[in-house]
N, C-alpha and C. Protein backbone atom coordinates (compact mmCIF):
# COMPACT_ATOMS: atom_id res chain seq x y z
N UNK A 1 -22.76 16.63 41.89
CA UNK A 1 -22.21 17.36 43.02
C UNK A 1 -23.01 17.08 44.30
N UNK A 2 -24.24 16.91 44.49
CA UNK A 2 -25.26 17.00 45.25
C UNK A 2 -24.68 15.67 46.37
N UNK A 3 -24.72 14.01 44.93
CA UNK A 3 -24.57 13.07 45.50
C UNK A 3 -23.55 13.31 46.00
N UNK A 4 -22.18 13.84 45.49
CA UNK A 4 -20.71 13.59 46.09
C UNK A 4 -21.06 14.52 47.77
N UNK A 5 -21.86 15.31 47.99
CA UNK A 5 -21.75 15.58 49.24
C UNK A 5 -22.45 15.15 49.85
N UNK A 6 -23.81 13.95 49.61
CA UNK A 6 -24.63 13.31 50.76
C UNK A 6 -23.25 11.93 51.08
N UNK A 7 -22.79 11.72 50.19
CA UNK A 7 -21.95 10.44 50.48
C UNK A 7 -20.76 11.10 51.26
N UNK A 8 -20.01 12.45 51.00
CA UNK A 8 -18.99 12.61 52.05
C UNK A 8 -19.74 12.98 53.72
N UNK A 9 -20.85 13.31 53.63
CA UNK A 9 -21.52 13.76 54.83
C UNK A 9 -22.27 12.54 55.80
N UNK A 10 -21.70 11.20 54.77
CA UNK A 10 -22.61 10.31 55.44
C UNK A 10 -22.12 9.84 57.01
N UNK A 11 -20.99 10.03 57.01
CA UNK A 11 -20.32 9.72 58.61
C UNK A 11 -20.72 10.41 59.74
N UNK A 12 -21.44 11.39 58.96
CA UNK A 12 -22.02 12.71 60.19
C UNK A 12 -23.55 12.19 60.66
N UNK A 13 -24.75 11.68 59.44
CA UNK A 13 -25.74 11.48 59.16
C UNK A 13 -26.45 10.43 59.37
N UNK A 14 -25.49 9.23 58.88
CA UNK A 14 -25.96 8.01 59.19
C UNK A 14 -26.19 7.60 60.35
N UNK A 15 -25.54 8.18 61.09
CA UNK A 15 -24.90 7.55 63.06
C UNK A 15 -26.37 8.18 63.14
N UNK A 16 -25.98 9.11 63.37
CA UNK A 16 -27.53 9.86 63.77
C UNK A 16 -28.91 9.18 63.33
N UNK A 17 -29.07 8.79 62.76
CA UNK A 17 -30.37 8.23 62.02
C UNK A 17 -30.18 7.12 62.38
N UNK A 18 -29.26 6.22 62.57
CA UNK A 18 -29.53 5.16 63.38
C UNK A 18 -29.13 5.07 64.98
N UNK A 19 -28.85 6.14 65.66
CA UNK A 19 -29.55 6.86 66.91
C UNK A 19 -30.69 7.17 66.92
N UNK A 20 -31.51 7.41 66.11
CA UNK A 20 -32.83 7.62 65.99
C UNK A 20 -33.47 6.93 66.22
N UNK A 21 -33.29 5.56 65.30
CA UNK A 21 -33.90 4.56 65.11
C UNK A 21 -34.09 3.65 66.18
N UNK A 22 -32.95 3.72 67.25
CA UNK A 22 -32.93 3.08 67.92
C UNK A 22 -33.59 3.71 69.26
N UNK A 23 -33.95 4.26 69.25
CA UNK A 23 -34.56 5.60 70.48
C UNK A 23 -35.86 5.15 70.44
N UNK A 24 -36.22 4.70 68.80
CA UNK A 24 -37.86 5.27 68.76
C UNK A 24 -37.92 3.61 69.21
N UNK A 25 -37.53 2.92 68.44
CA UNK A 25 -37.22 1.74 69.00
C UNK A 25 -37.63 1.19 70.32
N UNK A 26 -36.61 1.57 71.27
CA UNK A 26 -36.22 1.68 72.77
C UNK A 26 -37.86 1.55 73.41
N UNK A 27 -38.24 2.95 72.53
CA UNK A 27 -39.71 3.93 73.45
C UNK A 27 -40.77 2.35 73.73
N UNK A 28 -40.94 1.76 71.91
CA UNK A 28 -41.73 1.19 71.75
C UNK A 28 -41.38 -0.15 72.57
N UNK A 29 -40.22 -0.57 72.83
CA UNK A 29 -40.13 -1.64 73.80
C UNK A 29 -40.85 -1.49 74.79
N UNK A 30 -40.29 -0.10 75.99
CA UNK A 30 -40.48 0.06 77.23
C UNK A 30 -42.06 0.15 77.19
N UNK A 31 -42.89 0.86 76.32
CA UNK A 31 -44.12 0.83 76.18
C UNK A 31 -45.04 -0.39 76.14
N UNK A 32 -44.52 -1.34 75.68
CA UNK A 32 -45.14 -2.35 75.59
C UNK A 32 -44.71 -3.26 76.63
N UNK A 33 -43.18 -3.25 77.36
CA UNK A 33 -42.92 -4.13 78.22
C UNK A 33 -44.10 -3.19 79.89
N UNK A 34 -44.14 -1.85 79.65
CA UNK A 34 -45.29 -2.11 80.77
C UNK A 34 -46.44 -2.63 80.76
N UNK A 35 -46.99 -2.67 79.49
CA UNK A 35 -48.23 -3.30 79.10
C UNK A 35 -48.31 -4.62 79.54
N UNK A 36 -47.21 -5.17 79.44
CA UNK A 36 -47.08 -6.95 79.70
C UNK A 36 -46.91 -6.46 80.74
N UNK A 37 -46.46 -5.72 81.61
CA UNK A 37 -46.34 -6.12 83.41
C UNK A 37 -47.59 -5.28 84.04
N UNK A 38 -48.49 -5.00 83.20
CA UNK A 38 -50.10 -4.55 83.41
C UNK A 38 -50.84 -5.77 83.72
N UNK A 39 -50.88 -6.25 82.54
CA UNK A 39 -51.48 -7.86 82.53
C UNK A 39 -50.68 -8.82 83.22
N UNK A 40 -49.84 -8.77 83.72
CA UNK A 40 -48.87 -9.73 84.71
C UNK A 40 -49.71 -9.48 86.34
N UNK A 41 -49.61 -8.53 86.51
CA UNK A 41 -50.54 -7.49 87.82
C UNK A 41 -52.07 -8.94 87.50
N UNK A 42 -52.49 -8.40 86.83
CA UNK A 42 -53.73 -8.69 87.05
C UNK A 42 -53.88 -10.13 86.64
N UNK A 43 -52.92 -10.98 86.14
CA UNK A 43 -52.83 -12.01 86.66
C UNK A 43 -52.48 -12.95 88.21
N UNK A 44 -51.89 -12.12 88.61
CA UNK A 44 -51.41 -12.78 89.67
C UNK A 44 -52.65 -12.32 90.64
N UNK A 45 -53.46 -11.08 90.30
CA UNK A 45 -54.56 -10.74 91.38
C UNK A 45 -55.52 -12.02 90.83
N UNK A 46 -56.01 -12.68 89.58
CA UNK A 46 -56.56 -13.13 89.32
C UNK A 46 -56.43 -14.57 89.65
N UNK A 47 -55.47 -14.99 90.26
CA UNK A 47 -54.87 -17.10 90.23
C UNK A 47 -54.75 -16.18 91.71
N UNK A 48 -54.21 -15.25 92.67
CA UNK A 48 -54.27 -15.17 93.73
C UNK A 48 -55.57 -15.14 94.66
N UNK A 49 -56.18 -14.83 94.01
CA UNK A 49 -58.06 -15.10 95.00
C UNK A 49 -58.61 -16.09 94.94
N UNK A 50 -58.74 -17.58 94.16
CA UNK A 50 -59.15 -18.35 94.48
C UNK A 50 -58.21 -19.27 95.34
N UNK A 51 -56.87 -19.20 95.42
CA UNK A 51 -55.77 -19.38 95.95
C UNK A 51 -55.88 -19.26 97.62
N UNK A 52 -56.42 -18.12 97.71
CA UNK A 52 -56.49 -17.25 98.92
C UNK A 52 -57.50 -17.89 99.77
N UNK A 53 -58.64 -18.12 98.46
CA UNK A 53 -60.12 -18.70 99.09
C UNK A 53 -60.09 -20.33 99.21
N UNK A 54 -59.23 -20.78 98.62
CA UNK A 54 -59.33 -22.63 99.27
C UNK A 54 -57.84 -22.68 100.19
N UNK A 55 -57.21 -21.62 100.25
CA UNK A 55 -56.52 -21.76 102.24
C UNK A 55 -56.83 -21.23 103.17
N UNK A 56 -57.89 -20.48 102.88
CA UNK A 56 -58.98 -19.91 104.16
C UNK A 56 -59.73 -20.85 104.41
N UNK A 57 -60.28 -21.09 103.73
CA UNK A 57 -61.56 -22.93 103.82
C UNK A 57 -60.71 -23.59 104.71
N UNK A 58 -59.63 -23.87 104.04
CA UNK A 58 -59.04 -25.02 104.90
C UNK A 58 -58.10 -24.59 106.06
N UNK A 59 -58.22 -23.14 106.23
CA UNK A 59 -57.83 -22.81 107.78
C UNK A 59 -59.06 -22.67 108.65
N UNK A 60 -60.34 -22.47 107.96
CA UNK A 60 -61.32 -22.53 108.91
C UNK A 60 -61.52 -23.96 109.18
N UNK A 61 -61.42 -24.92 108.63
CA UNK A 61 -61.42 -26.17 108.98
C UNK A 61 -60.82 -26.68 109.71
N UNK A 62 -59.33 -26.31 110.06
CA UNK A 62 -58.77 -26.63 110.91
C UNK A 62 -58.02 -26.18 112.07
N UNK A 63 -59.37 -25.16 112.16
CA UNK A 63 -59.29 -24.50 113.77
C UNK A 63 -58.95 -22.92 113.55
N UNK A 64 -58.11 -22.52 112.60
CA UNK A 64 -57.79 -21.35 112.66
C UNK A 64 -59.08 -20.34 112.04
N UNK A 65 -59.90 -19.96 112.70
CA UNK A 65 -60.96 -19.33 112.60
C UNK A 65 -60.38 -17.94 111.93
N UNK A 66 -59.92 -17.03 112.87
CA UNK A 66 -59.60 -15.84 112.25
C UNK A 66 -58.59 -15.61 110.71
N UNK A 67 -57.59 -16.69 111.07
CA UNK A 67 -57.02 -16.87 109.94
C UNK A 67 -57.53 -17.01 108.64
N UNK A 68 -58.30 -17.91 108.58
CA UNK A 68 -59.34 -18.58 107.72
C UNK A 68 -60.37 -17.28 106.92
N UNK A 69 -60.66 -17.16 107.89
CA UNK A 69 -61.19 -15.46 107.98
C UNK A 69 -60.86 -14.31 107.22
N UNK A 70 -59.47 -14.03 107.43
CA UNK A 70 -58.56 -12.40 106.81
C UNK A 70 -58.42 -13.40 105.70
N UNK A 71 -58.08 -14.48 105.16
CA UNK A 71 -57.91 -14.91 103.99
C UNK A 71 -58.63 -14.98 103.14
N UNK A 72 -59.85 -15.54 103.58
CA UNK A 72 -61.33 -15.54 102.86
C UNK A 72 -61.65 -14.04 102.07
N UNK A 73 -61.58 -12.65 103.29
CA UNK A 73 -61.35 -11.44 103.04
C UNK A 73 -60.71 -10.85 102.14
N UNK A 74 -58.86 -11.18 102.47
CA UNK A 74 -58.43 -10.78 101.40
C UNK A 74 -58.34 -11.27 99.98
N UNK A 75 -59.09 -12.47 100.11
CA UNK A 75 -59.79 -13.04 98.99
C UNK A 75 -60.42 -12.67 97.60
N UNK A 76 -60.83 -11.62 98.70
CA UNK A 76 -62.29 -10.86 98.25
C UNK A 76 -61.53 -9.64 97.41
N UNK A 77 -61.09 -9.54 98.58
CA UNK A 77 -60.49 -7.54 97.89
C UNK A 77 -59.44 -7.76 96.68
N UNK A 78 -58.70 -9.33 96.54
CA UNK A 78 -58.04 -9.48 95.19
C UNK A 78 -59.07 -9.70 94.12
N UNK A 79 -60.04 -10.27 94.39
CA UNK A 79 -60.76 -10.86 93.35
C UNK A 79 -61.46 -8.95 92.75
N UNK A 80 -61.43 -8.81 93.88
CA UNK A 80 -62.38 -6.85 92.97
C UNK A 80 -60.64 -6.29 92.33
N UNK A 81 -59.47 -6.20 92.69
CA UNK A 81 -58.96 -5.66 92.42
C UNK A 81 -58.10 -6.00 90.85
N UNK A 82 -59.05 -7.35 90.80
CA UNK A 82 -58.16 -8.83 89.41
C UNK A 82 -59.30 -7.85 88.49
N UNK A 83 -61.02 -7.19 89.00
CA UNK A 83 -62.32 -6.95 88.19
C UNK A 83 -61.03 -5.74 87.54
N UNK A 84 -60.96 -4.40 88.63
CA UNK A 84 -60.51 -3.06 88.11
C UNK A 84 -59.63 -3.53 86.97
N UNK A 85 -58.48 -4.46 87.44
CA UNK A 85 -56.93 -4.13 86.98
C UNK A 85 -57.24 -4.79 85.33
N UNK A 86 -58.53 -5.87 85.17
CA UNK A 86 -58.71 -6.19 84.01
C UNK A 86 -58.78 -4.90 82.79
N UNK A 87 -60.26 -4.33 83.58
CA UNK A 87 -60.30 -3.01 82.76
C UNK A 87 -59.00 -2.06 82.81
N UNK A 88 -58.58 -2.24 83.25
CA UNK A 88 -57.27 -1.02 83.36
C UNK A 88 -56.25 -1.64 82.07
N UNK A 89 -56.10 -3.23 82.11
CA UNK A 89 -55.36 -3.34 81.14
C UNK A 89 -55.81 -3.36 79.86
N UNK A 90 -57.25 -3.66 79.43
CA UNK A 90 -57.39 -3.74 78.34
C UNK A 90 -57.55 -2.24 78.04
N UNK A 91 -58.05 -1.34 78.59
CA UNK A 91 -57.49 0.31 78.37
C UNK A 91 -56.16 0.47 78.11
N UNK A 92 -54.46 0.12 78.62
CA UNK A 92 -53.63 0.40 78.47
C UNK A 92 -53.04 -0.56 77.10
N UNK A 93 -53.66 -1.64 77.01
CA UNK A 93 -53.37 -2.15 76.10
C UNK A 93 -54.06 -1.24 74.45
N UNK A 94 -55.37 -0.74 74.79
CA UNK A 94 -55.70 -0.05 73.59
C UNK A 94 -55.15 1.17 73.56
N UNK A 95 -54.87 2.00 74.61
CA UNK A 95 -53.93 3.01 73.95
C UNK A 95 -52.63 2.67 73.68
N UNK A 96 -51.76 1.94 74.15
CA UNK A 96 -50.61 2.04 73.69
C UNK A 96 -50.76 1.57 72.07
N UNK A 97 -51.28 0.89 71.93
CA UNK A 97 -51.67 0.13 70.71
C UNK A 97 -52.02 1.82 69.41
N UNK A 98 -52.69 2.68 70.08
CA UNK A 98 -53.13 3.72 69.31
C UNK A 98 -52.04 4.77 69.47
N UNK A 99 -51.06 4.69 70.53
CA UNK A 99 -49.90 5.59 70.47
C UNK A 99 -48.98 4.46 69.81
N UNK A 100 -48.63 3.92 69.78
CA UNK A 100 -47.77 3.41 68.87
C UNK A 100 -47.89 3.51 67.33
N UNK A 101 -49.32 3.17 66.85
CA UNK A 101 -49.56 3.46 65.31
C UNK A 101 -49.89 4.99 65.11
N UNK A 102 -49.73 6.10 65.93
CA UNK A 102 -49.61 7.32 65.74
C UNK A 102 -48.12 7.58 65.50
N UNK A 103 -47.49 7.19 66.81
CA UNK A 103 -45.92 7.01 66.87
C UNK A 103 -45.05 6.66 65.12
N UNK A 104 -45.46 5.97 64.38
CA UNK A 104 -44.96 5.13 63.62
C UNK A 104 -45.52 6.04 62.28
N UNK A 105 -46.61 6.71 62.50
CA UNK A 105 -47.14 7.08 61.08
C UNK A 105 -46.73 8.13 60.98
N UNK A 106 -46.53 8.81 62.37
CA UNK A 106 -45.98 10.24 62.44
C UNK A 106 -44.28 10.19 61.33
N UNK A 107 -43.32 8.70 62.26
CA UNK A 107 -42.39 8.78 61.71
C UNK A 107 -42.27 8.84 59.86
N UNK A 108 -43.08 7.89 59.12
CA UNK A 108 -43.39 7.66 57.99
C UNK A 108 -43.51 8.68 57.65
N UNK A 109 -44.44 9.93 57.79
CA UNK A 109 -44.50 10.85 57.23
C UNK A 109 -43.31 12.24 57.30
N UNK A 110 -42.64 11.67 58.05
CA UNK A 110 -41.72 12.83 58.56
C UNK A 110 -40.66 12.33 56.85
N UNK A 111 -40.65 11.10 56.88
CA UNK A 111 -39.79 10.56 55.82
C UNK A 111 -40.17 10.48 54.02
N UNK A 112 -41.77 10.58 54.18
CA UNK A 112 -42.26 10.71 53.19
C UNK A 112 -41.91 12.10 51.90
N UNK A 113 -41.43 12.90 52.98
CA UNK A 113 -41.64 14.56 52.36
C UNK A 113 -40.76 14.61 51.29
């Protein structure tokens, strides 16, 4: 009797549970696709400062003093901001990493019972 009503109830049950699945799913994408555009950030601060610093050289070389100058500068302030954004990602990379295997064990056990 039990089975004959999980199998007539399954049209109600199943959808749902794979609404579920796909939610928790979803989370763990978006979670990790910011992680990759964490480390995307701090790539581009990182290939952008030496970038910055051999077209300042070569605007001071060829006359454009001030130019040469704010480039050299903002040179500078990418290269500290490539230092922070490193640490920032390998922090976001270890928690998501620790919310996700919380995320996942939580689910397991919800299913275990």
């Amino acid at each position: 009797m039990k089975t004959l009503l999980i199998i007539l109830g399954s049209p109600v049950w199943l959808p749902v549970i794979i609404a579920l699945f796909a939610i928790v799913i979803s989370l763990a994408a978006v979670l990790w696709s910011l992680v990759i555009s964490v480390w995307a950030v701090f790539i581009s601060f990182a290939v952008s400062s030496p970038a910055a610093v051999l077209i300042g050289v070569l605007n001071l070389f060829s006359g454009n003093i001030l130019t040469g100058l704010s480039l050299i500068g903002g040179a500078m302030a990418l290269a500290g901001l490539a230092i922070l954004s490193f640490f920032g990602s390998i922090y976001s990379t270890k928690g998501s990493a620790i919310l996700t295997k919380k995320s996942f064990v939580l689910i397991k056990n919800i299913f275990e019972r």
